[in-house]
C-alpha atoms as a PDB file:
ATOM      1  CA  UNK A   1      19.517 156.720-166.593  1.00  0.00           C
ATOM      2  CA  UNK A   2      21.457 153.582-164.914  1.00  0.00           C
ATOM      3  CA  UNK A   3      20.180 150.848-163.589  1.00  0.00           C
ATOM      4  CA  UNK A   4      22.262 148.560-160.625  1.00  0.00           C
ATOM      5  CA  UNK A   5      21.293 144.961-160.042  1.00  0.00           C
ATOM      6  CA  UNK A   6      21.735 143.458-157.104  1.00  0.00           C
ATOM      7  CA  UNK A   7      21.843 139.345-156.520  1.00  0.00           C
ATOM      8  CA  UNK A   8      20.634 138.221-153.332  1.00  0.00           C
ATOM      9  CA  UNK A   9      19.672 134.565-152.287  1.00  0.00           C
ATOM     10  CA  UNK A  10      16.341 133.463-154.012  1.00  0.00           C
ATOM     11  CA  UNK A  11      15.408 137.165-155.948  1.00  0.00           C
ATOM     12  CA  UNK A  12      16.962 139.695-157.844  1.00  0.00           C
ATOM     13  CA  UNK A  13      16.823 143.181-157.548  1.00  0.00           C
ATOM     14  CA  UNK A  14      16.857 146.079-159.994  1.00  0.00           C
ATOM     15  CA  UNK A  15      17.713 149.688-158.567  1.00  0.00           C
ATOM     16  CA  UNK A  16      16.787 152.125-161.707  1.00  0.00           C
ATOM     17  CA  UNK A  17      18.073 155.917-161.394  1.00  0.00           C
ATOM     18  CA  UNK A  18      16.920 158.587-163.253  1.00  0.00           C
ATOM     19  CA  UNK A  19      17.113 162.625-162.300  1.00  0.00           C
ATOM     20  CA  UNK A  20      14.103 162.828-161.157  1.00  0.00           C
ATOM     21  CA  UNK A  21      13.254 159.230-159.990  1.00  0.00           C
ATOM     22  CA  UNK A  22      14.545 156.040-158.525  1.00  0.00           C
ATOM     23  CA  UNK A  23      12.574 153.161-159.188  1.00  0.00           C
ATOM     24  CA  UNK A  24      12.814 149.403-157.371  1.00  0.00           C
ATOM     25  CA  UNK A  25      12.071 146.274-158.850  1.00  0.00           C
ATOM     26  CA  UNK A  26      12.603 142.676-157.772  1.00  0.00           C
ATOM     27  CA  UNK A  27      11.370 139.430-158.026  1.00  0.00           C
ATOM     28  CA  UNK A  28      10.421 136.911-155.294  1.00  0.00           C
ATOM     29  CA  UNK A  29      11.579 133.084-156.712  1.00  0.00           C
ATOM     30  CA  UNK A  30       9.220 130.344-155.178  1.00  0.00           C
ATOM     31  CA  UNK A  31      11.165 129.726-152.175  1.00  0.00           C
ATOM     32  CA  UNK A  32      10.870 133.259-150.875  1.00  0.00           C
ATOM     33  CA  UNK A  33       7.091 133.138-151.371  1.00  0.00           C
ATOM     34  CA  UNK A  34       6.649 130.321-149.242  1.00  0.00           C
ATOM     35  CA  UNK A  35       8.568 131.303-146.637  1.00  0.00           C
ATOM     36  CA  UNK A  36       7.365 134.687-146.273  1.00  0.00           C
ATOM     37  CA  UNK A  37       4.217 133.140-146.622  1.00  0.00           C
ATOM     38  CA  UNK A  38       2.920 134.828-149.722  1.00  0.00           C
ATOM     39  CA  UNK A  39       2.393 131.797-151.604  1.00  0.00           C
ATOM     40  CA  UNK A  40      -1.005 129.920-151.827  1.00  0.00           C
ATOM     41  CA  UNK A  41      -0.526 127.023-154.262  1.00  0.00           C
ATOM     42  CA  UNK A  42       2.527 125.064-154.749  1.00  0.00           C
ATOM     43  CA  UNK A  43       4.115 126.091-157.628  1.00  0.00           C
ATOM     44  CA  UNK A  44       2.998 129.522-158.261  1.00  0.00           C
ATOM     45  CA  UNK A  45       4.791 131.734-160.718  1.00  0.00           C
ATOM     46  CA  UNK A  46       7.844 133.604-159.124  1.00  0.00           C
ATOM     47  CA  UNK A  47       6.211 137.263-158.322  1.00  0.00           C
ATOM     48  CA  UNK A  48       7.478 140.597-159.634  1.00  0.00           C
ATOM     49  CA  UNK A  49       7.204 143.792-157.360  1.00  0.00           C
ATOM     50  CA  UNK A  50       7.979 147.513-158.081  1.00  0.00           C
ATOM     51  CA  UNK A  51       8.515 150.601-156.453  1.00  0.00           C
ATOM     52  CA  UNK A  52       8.765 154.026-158.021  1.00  0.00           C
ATOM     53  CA  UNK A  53      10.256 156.933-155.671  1.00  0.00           C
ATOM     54  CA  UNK A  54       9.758 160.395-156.960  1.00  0.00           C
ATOM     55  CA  UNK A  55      12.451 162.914-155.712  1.00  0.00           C
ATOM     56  CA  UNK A  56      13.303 166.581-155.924  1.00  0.00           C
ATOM     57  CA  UNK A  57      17.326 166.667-156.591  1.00  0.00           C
ATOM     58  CA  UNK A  58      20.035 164.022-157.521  1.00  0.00           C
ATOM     59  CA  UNK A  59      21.679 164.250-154.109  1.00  0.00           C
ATOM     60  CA  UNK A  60      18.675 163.175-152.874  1.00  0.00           C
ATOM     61  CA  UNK A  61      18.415 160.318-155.232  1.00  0.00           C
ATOM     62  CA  UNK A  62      21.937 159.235-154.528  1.00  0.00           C
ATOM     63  CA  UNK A  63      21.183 159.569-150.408  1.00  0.00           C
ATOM     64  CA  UNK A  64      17.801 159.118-149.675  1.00  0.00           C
ATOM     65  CA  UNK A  65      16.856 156.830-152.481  1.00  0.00           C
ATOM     66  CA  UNK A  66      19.434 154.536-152.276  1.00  0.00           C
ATOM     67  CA  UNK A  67      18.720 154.301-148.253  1.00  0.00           C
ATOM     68  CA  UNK A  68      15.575 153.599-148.757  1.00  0.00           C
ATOM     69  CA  UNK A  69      16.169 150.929-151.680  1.00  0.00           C
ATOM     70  CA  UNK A  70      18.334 149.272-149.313  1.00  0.00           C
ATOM     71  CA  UNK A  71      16.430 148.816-146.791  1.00  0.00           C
ATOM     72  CA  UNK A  72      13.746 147.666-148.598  1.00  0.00           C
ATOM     73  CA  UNK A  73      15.826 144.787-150.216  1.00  0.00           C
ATOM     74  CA  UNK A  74      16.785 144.083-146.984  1.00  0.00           C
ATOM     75  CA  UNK A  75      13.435 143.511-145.476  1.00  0.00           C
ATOM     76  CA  UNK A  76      12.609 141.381-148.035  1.00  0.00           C
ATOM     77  CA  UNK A  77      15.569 139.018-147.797  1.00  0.00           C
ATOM     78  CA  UNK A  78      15.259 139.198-143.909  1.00  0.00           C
ATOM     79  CA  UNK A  79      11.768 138.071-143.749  1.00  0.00           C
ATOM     80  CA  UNK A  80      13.524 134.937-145.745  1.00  0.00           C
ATOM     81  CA  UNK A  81      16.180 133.874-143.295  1.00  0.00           C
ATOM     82  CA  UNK A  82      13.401 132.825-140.633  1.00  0.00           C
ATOM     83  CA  UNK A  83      11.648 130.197-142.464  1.00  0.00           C
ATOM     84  CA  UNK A  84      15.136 128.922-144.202  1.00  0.00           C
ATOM     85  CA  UNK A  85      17.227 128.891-141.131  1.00  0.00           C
ATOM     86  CA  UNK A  86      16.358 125.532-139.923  1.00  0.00           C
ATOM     87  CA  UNK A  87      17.480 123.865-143.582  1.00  0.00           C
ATOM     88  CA  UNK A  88      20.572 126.044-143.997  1.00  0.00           C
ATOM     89  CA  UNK A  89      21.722 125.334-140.969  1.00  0.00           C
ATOM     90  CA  UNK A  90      20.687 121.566-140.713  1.00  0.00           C
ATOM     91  CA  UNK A  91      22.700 119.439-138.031  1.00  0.00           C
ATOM     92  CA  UNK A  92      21.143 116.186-139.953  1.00  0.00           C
ATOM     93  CA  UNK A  93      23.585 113.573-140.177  1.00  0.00           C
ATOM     94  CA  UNK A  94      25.703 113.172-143.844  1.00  0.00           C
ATOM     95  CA  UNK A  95      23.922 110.242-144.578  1.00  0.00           C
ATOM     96  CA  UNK A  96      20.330 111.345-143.720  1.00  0.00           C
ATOM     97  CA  UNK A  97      19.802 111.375-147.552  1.00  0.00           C
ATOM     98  CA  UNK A  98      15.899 111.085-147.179  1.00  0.00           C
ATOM     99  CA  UNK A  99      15.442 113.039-144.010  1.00  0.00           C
ATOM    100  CA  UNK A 100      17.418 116.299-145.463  1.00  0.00           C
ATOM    101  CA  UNK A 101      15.802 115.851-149.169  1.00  0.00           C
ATOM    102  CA  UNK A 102      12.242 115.932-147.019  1.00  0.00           C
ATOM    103  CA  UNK A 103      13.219 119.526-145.031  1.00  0.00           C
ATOM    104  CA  UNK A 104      14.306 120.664-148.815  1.00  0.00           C
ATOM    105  CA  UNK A 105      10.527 119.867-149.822  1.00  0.00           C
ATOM    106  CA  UNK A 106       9.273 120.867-146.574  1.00  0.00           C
ATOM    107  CA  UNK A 107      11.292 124.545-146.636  1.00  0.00           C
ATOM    108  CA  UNK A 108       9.518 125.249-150.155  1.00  0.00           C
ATOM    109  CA  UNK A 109       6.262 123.998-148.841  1.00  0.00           C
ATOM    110  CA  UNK A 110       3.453 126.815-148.840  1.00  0.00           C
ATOM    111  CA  UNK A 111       2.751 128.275-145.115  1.00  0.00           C
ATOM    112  CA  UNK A 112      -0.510 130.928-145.385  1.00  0.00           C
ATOM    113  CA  UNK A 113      -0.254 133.073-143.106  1.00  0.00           C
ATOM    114  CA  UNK A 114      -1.791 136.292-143.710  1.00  0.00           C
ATOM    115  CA  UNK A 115      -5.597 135.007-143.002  1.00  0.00           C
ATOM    116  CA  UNK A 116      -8.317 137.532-142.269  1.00  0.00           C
ATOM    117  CA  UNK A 117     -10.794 134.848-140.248  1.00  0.00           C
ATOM    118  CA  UNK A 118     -10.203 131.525-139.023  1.00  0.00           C
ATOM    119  CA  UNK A 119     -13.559 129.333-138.393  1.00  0.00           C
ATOM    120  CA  UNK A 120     -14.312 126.712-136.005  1.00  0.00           C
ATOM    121  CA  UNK A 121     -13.631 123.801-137.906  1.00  0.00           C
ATOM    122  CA  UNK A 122     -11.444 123.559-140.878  1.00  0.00           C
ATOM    123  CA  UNK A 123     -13.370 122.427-144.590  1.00  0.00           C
ATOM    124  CA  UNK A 124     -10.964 123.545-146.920  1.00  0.00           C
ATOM    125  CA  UNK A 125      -7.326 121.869-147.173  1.00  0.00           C
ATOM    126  CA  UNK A 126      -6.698 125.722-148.270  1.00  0.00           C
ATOM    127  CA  UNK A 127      -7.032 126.629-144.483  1.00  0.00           C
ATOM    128  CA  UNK A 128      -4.371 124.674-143.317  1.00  0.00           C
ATOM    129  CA  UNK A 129      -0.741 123.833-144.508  1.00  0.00           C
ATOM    130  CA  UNK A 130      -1.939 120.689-146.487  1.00  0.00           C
ATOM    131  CA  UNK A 131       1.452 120.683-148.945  1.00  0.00           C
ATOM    132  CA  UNK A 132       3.601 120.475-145.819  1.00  0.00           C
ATOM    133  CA  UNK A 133       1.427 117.764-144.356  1.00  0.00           C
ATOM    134  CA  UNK A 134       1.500 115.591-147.490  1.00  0.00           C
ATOM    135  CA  UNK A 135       4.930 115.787-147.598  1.00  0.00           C
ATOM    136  CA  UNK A 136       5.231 114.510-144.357  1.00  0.00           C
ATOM    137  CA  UNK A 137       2.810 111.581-144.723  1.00  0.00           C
ATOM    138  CA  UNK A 138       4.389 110.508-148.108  1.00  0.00           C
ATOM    139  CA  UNK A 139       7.707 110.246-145.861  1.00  0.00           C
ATOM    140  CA  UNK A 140       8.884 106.362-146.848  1.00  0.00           C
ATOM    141  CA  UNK A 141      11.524 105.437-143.764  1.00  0.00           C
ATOM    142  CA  UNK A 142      10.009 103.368-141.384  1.00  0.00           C
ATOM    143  CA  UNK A 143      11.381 105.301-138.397  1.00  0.00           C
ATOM    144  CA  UNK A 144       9.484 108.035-137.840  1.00  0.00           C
ATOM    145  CA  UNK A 145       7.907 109.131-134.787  1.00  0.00           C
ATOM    146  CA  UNK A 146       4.873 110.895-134.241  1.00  0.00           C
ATOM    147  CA  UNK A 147       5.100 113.027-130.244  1.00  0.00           C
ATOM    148  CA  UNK A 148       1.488 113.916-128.676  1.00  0.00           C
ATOM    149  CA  UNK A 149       2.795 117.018-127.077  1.00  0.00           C
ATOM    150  CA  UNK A 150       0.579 118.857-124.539  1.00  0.00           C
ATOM    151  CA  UNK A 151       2.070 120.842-121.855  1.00  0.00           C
ATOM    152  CA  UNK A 152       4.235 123.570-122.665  1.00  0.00           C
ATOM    153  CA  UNK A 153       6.567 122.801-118.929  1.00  0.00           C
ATOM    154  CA  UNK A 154       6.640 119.329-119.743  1.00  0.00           C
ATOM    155  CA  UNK A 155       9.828 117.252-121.077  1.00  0.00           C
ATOM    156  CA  UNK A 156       8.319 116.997-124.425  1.00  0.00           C
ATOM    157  CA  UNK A 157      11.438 118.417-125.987  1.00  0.00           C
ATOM    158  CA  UNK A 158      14.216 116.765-124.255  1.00  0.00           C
ATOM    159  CA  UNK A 159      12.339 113.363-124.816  1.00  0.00           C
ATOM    160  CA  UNK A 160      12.423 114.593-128.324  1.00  0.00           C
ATOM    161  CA  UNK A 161      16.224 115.176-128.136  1.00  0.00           C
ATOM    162  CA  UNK A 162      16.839 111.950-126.688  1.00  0.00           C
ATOM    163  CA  UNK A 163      14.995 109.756-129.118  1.00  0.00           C
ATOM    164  CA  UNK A 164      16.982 111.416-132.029  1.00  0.00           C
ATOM    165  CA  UNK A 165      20.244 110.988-130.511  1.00  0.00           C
ATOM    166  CA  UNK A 166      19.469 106.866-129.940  1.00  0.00           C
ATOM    167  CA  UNK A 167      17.752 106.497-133.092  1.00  0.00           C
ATOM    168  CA  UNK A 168      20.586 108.138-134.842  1.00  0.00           C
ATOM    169  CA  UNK A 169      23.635 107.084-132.742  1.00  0.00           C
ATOM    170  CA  UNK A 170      22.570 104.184-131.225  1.00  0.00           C
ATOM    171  CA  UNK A 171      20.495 102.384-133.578  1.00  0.00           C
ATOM    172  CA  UNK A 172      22.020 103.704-136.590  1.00  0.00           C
ATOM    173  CA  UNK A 173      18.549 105.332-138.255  1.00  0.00           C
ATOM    174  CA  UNK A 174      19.854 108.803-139.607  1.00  0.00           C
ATOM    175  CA  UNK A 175      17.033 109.078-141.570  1.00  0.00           C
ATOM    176  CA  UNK A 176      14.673 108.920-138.520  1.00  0.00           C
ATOM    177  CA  UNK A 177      12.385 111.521-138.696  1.00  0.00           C
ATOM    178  CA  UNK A 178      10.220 113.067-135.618  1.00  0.00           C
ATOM    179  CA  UNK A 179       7.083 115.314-135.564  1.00  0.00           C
ATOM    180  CA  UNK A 180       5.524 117.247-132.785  1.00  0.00           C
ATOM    181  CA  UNK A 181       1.789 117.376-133.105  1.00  0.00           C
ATOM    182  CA  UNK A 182       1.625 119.719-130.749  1.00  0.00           C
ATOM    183  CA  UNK A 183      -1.654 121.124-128.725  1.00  0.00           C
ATOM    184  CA  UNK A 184      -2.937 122.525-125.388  1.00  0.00           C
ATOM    185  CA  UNK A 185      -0.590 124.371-123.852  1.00  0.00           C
ATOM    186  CA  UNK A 186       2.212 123.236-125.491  1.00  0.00           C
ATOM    187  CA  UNK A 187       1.055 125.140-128.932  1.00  0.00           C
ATOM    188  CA  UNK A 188       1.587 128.219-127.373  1.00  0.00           C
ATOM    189  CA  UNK A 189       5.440 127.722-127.565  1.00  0.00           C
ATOM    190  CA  UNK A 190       4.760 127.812-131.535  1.00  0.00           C
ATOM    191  CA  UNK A 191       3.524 131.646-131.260  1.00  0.00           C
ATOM    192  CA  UNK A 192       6.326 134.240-131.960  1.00  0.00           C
ATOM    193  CA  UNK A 193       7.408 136.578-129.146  1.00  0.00           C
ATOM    194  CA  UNK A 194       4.775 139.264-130.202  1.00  0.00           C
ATOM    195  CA  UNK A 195       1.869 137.699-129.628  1.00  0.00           C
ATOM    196  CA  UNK A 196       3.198 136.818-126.523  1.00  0.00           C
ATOM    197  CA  UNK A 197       3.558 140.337-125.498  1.00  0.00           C
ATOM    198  CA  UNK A 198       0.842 141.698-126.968  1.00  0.00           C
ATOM    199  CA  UNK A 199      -1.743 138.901-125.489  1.00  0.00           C
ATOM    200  CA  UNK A 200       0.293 138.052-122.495  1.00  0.00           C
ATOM    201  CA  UNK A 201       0.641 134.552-123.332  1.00  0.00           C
ATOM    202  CA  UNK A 202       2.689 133.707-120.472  1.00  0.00           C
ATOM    203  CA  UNK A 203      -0.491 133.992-117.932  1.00  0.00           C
ATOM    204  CA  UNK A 204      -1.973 130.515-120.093  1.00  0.00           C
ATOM    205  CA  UNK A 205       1.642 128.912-120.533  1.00  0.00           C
ATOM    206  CA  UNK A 206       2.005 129.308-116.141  1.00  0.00           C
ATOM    207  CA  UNK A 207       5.031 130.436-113.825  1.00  0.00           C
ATOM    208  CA  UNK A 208       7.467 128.527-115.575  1.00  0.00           C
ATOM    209  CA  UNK A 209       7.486 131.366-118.344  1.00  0.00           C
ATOM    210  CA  UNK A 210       7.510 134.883-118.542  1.00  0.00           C
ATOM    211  CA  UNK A 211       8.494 134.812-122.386  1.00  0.00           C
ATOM    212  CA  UNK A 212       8.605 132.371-124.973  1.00  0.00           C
ATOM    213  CA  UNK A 213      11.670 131.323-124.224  1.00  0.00           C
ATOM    214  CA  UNK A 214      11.038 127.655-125.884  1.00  0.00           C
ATOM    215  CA  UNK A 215      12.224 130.098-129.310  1.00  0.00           C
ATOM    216  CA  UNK A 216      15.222 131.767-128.133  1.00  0.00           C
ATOM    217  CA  UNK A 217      18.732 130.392-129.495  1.00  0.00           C
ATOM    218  CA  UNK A 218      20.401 129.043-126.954  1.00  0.00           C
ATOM    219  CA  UNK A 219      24.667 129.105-126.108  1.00  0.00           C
ATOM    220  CA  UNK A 220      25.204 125.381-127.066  1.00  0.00           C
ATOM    221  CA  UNK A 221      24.225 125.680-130.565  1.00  0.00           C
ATOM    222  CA  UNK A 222      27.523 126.819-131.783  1.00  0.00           C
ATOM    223  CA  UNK A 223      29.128 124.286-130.538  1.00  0.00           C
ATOM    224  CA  UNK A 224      30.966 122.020-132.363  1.00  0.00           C
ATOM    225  CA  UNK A 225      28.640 119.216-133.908  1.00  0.00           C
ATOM    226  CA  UNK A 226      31.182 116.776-134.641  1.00  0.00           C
ATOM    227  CA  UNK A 227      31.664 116.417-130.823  1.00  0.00           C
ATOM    228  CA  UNK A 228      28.360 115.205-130.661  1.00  0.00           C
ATOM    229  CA  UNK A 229      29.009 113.579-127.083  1.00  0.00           C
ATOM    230  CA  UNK A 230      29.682 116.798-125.338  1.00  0.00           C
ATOM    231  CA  UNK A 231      27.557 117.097-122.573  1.00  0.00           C
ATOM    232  CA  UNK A 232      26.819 120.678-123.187  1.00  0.00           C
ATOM    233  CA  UNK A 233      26.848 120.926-126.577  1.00  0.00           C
ATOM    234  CA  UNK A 234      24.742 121.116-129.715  1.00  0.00           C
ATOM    235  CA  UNK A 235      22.825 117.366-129.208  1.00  0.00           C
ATOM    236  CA  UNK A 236      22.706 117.968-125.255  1.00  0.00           C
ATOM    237  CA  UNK A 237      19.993 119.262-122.834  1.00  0.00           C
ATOM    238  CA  UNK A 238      21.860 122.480-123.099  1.00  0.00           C
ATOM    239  CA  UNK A 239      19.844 123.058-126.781  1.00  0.00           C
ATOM    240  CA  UNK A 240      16.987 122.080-125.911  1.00  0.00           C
ATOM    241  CA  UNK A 241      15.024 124.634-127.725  1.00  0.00           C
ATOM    242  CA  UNK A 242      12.234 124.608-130.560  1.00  0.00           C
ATOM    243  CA  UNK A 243      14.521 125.923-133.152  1.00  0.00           C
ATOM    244  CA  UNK A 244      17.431 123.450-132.588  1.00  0.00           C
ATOM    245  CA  UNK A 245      15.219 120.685-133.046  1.00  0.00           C
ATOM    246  CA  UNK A 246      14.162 122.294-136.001  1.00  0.00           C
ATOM    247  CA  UNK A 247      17.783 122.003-137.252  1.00  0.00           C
ATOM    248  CA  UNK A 248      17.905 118.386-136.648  1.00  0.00           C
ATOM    249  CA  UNK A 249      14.827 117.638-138.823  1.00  0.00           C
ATOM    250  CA  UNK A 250      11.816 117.751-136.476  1.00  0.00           C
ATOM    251  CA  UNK A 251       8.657 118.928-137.574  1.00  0.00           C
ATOM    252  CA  UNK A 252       6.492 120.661-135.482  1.00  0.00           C
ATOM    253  CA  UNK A 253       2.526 121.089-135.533  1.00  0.00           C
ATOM    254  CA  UNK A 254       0.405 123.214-134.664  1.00  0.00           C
ATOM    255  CA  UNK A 255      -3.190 121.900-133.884  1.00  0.00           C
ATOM    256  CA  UNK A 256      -5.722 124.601-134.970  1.00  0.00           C
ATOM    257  CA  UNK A 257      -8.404 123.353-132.604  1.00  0.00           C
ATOM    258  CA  UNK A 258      -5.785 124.751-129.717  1.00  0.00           C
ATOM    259  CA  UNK A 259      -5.389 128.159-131.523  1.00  0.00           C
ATOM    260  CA  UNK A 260      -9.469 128.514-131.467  1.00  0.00           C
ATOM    261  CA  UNK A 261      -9.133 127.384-127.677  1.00  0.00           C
ATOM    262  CA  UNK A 262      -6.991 129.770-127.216  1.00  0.00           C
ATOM    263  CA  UNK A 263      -8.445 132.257-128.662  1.00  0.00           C
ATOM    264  CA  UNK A 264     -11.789 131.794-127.044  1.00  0.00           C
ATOM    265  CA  UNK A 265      -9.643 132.119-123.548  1.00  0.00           C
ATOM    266  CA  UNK A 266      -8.746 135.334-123.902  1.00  0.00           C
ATOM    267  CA  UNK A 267     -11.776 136.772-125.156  1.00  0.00           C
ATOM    268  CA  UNK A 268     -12.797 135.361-122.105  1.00  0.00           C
ATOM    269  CA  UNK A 269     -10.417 136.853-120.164  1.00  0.00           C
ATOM    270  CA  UNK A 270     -10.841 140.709-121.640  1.00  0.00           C
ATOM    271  CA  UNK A 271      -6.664 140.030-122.739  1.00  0.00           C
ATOM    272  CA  UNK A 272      -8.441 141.426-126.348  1.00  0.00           C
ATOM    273  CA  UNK A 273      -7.146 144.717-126.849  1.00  0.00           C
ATOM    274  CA  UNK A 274      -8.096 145.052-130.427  1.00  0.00           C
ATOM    275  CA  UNK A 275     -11.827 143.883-130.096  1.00  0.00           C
ATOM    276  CA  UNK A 276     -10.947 141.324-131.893  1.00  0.00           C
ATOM    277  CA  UNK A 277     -13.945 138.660-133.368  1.00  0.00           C
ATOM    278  CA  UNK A 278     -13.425 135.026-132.467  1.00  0.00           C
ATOM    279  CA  UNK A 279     -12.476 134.150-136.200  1.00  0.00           C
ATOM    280  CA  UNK A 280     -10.159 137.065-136.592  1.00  0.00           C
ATOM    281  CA  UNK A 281      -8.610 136.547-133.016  1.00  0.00           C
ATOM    282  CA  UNK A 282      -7.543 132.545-134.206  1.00  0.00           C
ATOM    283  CA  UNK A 283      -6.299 134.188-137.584  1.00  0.00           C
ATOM    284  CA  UNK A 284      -3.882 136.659-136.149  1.00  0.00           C
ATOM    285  CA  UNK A 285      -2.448 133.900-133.783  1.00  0.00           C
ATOM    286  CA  UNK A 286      -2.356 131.624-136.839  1.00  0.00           C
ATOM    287  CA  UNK A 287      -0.558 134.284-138.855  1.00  0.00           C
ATOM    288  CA  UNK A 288       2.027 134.423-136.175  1.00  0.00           C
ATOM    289  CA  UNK A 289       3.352 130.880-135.825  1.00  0.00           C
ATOM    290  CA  UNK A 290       7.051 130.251-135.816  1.00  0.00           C
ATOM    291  CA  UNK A 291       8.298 129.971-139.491  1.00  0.00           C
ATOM    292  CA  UNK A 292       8.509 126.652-140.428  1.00  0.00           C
ATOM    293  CA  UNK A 293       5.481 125.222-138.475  1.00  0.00           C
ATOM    294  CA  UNK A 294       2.843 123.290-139.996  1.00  0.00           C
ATOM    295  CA  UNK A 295      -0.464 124.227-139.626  1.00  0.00           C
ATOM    296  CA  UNK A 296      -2.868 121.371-139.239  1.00  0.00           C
ATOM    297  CA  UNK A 297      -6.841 121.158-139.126  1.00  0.00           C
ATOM    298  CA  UNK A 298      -6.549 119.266-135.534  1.00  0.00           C
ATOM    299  CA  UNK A 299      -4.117 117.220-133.662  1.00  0.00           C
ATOM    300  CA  UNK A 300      -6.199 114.386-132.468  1.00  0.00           C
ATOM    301  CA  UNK A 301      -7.469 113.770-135.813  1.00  0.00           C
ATOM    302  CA  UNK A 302      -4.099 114.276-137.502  1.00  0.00           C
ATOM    303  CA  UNK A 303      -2.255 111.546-135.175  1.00  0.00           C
ATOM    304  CA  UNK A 304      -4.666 108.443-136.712  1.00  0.00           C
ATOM    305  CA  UNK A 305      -3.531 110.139-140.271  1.00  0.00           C
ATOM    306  CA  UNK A 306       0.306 110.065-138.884  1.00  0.00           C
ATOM    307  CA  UNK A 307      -0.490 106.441-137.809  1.00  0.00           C
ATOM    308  CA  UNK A 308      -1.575 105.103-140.519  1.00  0.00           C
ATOM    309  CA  UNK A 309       1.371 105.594-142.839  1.00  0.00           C
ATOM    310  CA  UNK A 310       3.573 104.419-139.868  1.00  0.00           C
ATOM    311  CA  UNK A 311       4.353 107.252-137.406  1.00  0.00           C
ATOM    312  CA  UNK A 312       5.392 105.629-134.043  1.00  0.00           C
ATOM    313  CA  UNK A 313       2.897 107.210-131.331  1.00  0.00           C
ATOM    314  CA  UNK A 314       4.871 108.241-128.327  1.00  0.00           C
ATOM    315  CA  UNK A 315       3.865 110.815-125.205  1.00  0.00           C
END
């Protein structure tokens, strides 16, 4: 019998051999539950998994065991990188103290996101990412800026760009934090690629988009951020993408009431091809948000909440 542990970034993993059996075990630390969205309450006790493979011969231990261990260790770290790219690879200024210590919080923040049924309207702060909204809301700066973003072909993310580059450069606010509370058509850019596909997503976002391509990474992000006045580089119009902004700090929303809408289109519209019920439609499209979203009961009634703790309202 030997065992071989394996470190890897927020678990460790156990790979047991025996002659007649190889046997898996790892444990997920806080951080990995909430991004892979396995976590329900903040603070949860890290979770322990194992995995028993029963095999024939030792060569097939050696071969086919250790494949297969592999691979499943590296699922599980993969499904990690998503939600912790955005912090890891923060382009936040050095002395946005606050504003980085908040995307720390924020990254460890529980995102559900294996739901079974959605309803109409949201009663329980269960249903929606509450931790990551209270976190946001608690925020002390006084610049902060809350954007009412609507249509998916609009500017909404180069205006976004623009008032992070004055506020930080200009006006010397590094700790200036920005939030999307994002709706109609716009909220479909907050869908990953396969729900696109599968419910052909780019008939409700218009011509403008055949794919989601508000998610892809785009050339200018590896460009050098310390020449932050090049005009295509990693603070231009060339990055103007969902997941750079995400870099830089900005939250974005997603307003359930849209996903419901949305929903409810394309039942109307036969684009359905599991049969799916109203409630379980919303859930799927809520499981499949962009890691690091927050999920919120309803953007109109979420702005006043924004508002009152000093958000900035801006179209």
């Amino acid at each position: 019998m030997s065992t071989v542990v394996i470190g890897a970034r927020y678990q460790t993993e156990a790979i047991t051999l025996s002659r007649q059996s190889i046997s898996i075990r790892w444990t997920i630390s806080e951080e990995m539950k909430c991004a892979t969205g396995t976590a329900t309450e903040a603070g949860a006790d890290a979770r322990g998994c194992f995995m028993t493979i029963i095999t024939g011969r030792r060569t097939a231990i050696q071969t086919l065991g250790l494949g297969f261990a592999a691979s499943a260790i590296g699922l599980v770290i993969g499904r990690t990188a998503g939600a912790q790219a955005a912090l890891s690879s923060a382009l936040t200024p050095q002395d946005a103290g606050q504003l980085s210590a908040v995307m720390q919080r924020l990254a460890k923040a529980p995102r559900r996101r294996d739901f079974k049924s959605a309803p109409m309207i949201l009663t329980n702060p269960e249903q929606w990412d509450h931790e990551a909204l209270a976190e946001i809301l608690a925020y002390k700066p006084v610049t902060k800026q809350a954007w009412d973003s609507t249509d998916i072909a609009g500017p909404w993310l180069n205006l976004i760009r623009n008032a992070l580059n004055a506020q930080i450069w200009s006006f010397k606010h590094p700790d200036f934090l920005a939030v999307s509370v994002t709706h109609g058509t716009a909220n479909l850019a907050l869908y990953d690629q396969a729900m696109w596909d599968k419910y052909q997503l780019a008939k409700l976002a218009g011509d403008k988009f055949k794919t989601n391509t508000l998610i892809e990474h785009q050339k200018a992000e590896s460009a050098d951020p310390a020449h932050f006045e090049d005009p295509a580089g990693a603070f231009s119009p060339a990055d103007n993408s969902i997941l750079a902004l995400m870099r830089r700090g900005v939250v974005f929303m997603s307003c359930h009431n849209a996903i419901w809408e949305q929903a409810a289109a394309l039942i109307k519209t036969d684009v359905n091809p599991d049969k799916l019920s109203h409630e379980a439609l919303a859930a799927e499209l809520t499981n499949h948000l962009v890691a690091g979203v927050v999920l919120i009961p309803g953007a109109t009634a979420t702005m006043p909440e924004l508002q009152q703790v000093g958000f900035h309202y801006a179209k």
